[in-house]
PDB file of N, CA and C in Angstrom:
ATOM      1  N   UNK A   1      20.270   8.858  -1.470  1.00  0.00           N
ATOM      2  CA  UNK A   1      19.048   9.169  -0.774  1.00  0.00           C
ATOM      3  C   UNK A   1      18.775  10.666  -0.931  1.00  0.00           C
ATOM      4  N   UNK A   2      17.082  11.008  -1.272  1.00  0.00           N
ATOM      5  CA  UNK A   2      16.975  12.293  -1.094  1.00  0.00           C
ATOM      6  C   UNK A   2      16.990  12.997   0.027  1.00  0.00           C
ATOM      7  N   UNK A   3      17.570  14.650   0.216  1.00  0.00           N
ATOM      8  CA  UNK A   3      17.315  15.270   1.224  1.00  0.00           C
ATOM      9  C   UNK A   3      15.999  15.307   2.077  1.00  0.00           C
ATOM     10  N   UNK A   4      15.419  15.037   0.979  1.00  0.00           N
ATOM     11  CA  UNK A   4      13.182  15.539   1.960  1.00  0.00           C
ATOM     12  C   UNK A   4      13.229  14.293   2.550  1.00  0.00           C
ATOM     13  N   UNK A   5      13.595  12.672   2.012  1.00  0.00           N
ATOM     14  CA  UNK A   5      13.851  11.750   3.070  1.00  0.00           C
ATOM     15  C   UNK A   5      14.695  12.099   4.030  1.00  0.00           C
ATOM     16  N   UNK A   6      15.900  12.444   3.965  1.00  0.00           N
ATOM     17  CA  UNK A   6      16.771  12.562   5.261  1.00  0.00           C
ATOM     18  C   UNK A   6      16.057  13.839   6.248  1.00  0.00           C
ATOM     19  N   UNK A   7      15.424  14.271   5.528  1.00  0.00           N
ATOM     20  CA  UNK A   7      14.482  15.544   6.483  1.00  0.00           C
ATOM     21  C   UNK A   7      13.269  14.270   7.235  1.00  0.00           C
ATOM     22  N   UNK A   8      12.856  13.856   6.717  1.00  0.00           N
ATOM     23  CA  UNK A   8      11.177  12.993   7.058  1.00  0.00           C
ATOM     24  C   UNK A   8      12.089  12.351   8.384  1.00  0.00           C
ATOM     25  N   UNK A   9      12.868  11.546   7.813  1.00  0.00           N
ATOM     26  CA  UNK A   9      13.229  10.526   8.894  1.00  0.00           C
ATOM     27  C   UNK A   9      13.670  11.478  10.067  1.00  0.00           C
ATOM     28  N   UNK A  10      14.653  11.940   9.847  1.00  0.00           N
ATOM     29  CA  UNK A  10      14.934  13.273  11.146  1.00  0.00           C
ATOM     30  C   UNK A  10      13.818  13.526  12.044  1.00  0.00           C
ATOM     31  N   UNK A  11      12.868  13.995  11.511  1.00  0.00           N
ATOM     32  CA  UNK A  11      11.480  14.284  11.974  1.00  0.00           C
ATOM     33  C   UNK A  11      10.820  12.991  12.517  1.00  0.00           C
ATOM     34  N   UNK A  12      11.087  11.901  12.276  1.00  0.00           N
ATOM     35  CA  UNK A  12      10.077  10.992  12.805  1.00  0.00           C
ATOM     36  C   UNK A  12      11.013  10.552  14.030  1.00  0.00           C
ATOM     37  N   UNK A  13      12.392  10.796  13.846  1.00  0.00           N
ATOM     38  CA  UNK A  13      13.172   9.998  15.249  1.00  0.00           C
ATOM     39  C   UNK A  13      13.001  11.332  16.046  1.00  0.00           C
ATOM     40  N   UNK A  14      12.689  12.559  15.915  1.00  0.00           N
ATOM     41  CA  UNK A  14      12.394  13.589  17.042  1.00  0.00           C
ATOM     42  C   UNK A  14      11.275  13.245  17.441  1.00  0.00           C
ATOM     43  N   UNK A  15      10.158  12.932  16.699  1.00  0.00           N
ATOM     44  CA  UNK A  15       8.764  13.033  17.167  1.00  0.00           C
ATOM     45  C   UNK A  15       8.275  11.212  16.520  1.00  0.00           C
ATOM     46  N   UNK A  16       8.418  10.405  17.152  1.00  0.00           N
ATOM     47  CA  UNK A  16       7.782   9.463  16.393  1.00  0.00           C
ATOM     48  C   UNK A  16       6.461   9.293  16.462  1.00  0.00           C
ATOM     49  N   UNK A  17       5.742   8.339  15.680  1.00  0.00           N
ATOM     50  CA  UNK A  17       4.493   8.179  15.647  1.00  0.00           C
ATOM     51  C   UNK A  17       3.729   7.479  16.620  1.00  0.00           C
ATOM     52  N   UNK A  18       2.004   7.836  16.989  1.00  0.00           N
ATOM     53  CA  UNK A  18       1.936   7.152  18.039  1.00  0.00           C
ATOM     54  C   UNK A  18       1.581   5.992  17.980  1.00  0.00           C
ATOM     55  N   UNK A  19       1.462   5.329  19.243  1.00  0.00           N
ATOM     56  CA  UNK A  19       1.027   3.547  19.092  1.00  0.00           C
ATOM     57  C   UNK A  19      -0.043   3.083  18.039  1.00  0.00           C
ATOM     58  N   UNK A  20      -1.223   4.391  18.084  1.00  0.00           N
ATOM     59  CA  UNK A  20      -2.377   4.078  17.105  1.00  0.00           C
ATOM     60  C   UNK A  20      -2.069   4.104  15.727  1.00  0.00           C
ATOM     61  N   UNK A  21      -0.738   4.871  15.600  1.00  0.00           N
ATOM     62  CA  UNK A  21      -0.546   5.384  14.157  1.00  0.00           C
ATOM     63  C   UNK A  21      -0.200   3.788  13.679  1.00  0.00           C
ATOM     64  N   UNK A  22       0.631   3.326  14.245  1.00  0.00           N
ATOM     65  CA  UNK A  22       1.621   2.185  14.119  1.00  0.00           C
ATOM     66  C   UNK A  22       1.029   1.137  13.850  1.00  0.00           C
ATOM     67  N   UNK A  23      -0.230   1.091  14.920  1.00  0.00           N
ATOM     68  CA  UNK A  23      -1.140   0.068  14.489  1.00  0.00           C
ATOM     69  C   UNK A  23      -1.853  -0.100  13.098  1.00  0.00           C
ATOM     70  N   UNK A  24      -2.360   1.037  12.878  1.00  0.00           N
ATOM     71  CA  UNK A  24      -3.456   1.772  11.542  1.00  0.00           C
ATOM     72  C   UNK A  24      -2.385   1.573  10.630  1.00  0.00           C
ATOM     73  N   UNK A  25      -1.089   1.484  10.571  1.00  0.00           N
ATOM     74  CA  UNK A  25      -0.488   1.223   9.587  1.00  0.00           C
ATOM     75  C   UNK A  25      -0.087  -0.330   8.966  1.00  0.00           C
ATOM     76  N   UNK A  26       0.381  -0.670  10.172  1.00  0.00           N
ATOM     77  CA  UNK A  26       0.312  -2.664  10.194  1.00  0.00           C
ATOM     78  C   UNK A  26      -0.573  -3.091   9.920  1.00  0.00           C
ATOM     79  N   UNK A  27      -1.958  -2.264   9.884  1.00  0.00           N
ATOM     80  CA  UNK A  27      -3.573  -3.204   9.484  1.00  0.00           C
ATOM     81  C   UNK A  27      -3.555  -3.026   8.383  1.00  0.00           C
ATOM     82  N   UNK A  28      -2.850  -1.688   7.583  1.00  0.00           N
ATOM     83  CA  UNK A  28      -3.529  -2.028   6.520  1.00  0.00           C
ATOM     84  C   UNK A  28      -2.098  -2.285   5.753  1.00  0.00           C
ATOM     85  N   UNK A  29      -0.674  -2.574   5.785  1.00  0.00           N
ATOM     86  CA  UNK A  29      -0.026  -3.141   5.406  1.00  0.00           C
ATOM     87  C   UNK A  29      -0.566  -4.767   5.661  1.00  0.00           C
ATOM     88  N   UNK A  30      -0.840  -5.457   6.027  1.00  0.00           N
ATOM     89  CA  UNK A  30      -1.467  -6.703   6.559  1.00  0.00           C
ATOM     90  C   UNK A  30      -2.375  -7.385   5.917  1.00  0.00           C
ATOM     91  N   UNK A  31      -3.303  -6.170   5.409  1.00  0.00           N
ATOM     92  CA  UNK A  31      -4.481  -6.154   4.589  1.00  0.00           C
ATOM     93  C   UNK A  31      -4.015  -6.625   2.913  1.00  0.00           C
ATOM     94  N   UNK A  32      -3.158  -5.598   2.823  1.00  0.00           N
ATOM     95  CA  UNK A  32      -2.537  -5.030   1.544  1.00  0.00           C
ATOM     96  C   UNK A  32      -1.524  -6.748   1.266  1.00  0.00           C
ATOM     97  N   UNK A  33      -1.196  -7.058   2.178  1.00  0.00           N
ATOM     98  CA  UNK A  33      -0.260  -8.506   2.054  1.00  0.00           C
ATOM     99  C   UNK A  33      -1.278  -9.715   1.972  1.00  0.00           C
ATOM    100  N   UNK A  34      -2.350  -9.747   2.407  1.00  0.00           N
ATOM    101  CA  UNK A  34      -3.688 -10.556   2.316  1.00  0.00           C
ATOM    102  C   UNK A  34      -4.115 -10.622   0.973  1.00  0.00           C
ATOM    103  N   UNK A  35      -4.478  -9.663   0.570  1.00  0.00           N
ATOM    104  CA  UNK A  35      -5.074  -9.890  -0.754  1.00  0.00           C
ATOM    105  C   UNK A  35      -4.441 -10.387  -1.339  1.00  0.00           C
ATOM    106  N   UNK A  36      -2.791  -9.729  -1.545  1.00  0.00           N
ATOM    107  CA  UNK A  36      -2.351 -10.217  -3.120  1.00  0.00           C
ATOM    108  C   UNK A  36      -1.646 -12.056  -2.321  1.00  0.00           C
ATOM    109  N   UNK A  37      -1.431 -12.238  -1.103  1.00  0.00           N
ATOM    110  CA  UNK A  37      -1.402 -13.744  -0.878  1.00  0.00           C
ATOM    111  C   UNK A  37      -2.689 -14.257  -1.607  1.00  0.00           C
ATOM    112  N   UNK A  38      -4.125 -14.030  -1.655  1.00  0.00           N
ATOM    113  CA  UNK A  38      -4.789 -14.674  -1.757  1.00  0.00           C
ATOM    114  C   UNK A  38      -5.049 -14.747  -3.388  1.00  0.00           C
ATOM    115  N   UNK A  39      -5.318 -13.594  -4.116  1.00  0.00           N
ATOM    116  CA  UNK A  39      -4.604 -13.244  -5.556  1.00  0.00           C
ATOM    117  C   UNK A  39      -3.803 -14.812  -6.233  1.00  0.00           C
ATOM    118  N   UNK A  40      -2.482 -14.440  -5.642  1.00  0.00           N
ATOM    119  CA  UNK A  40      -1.058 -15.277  -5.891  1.00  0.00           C
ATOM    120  C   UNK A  40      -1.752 -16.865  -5.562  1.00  0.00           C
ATOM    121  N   UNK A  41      -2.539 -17.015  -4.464  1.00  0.00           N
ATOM    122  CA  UNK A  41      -2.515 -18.726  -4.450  1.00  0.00           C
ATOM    123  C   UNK A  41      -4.208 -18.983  -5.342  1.00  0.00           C
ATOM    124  N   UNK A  42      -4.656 -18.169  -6.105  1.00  0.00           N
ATOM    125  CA  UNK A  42      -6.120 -18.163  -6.768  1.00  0.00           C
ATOM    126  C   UNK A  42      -7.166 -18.494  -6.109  1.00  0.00           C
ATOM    127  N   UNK A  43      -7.249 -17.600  -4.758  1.00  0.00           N
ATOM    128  CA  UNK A  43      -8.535 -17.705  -4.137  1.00  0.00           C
ATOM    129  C   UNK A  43      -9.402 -16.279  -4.105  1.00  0.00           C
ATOM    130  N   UNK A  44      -8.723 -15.224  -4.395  1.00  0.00           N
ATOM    131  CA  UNK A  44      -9.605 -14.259  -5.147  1.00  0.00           C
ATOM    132  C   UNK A  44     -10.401 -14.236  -5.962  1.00  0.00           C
ATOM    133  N   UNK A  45     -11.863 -14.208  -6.026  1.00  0.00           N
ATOM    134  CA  UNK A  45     -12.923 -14.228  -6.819  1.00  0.00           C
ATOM    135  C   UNK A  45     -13.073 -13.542  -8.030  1.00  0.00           C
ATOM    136  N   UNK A  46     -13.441 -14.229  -8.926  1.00  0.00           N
ATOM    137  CA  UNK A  46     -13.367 -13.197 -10.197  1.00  0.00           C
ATOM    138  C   UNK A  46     -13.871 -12.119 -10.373  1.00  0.00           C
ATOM    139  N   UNK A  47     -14.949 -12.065  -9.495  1.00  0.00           N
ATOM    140  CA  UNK A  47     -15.565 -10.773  -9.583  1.00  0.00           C
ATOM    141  C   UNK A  47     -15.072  -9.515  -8.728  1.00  0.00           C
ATOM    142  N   UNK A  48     -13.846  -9.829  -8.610  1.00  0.00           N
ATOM    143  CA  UNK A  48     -12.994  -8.879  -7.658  1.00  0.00           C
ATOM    144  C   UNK A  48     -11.917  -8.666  -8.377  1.00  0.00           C
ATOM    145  N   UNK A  49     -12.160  -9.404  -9.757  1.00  0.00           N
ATOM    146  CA  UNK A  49     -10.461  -8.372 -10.152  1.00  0.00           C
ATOM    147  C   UNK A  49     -10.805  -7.225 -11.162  1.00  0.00           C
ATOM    148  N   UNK A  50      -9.572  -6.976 -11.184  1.00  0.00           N
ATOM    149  CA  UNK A  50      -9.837  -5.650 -12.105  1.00  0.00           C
ATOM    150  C   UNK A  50      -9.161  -6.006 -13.698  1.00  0.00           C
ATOM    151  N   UNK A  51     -10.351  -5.615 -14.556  1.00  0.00           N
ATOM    152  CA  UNK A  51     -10.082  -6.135 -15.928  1.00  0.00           C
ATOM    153  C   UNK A  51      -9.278  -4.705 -16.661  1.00  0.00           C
ATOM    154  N   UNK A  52      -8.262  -4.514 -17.386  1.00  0.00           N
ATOM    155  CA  UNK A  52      -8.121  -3.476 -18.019  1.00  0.00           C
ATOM    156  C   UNK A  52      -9.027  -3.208 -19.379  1.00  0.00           C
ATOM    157  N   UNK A  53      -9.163  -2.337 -18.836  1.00  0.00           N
ATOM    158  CA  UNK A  53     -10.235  -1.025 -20.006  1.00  0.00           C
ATOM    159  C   UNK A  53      -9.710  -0.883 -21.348  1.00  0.00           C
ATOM    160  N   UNK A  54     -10.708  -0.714 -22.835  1.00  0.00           N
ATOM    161  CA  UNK A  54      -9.864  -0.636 -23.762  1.00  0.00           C
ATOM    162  C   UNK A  54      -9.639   0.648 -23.977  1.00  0.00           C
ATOM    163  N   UNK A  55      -8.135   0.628 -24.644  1.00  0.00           N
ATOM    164  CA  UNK A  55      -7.617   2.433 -24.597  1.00  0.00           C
ATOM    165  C   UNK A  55      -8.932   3.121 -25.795  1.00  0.00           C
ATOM    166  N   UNK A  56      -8.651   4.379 -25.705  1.00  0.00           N
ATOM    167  CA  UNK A  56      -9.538   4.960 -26.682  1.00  0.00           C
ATOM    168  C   UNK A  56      -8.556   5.243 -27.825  1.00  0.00           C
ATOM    169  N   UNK A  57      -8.845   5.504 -29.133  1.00  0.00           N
ATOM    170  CA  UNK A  57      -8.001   5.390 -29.757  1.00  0.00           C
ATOM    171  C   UNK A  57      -7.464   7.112 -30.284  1.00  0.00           C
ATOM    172  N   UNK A  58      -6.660   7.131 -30.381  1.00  0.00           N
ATOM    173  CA  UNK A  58      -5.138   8.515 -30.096  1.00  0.00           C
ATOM    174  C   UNK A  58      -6.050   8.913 -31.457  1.00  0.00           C
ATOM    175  N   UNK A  59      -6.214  10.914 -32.094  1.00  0.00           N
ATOM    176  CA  UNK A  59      -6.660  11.090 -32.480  1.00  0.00           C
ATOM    177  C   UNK A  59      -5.766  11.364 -33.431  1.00  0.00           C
TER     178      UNK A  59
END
C-alpha cells in the first residue's frame, strides 16, 4: 500500500465524511452499478452507447 493512501485513510478516520457526503456517494455508485446492470442484461439503448472513433493515422 502507498503512503498518500495510508495518509488519506488516517485523515478520513480523524475527520470522516459527512452523512451528505456518504449519501452523494452511494447515489452515484448506485447509478454507476445501474447502467452497466442494464448494459450487461441488453436493455441499454443503442443510441446510448459509445461507438469507438477511427484512430487517425500515425504520421
Amino acid at each position: 500500500m502507498n503512503l498518500t493512501w495510508l495518509l488519506r485513510m488516517a485523515k478520513w478516520a480523524r475527520h470522516p465524511p459527512s452523512p451528505r457526503m456518504v449519501k452523494i456517494a452511494a447515489i452515484a455508485v448506485a447509478a454507476a452499478l445501474a447502467v452497466v446492470a442494464l448494459d450487461w442484461l441488453g436493455l441499454w439503448p443503442d443510441w446510448a452507447r459509445v461507438e469507438k472513433l477511427p484512430r487517425a493515422p500515425r504520421p
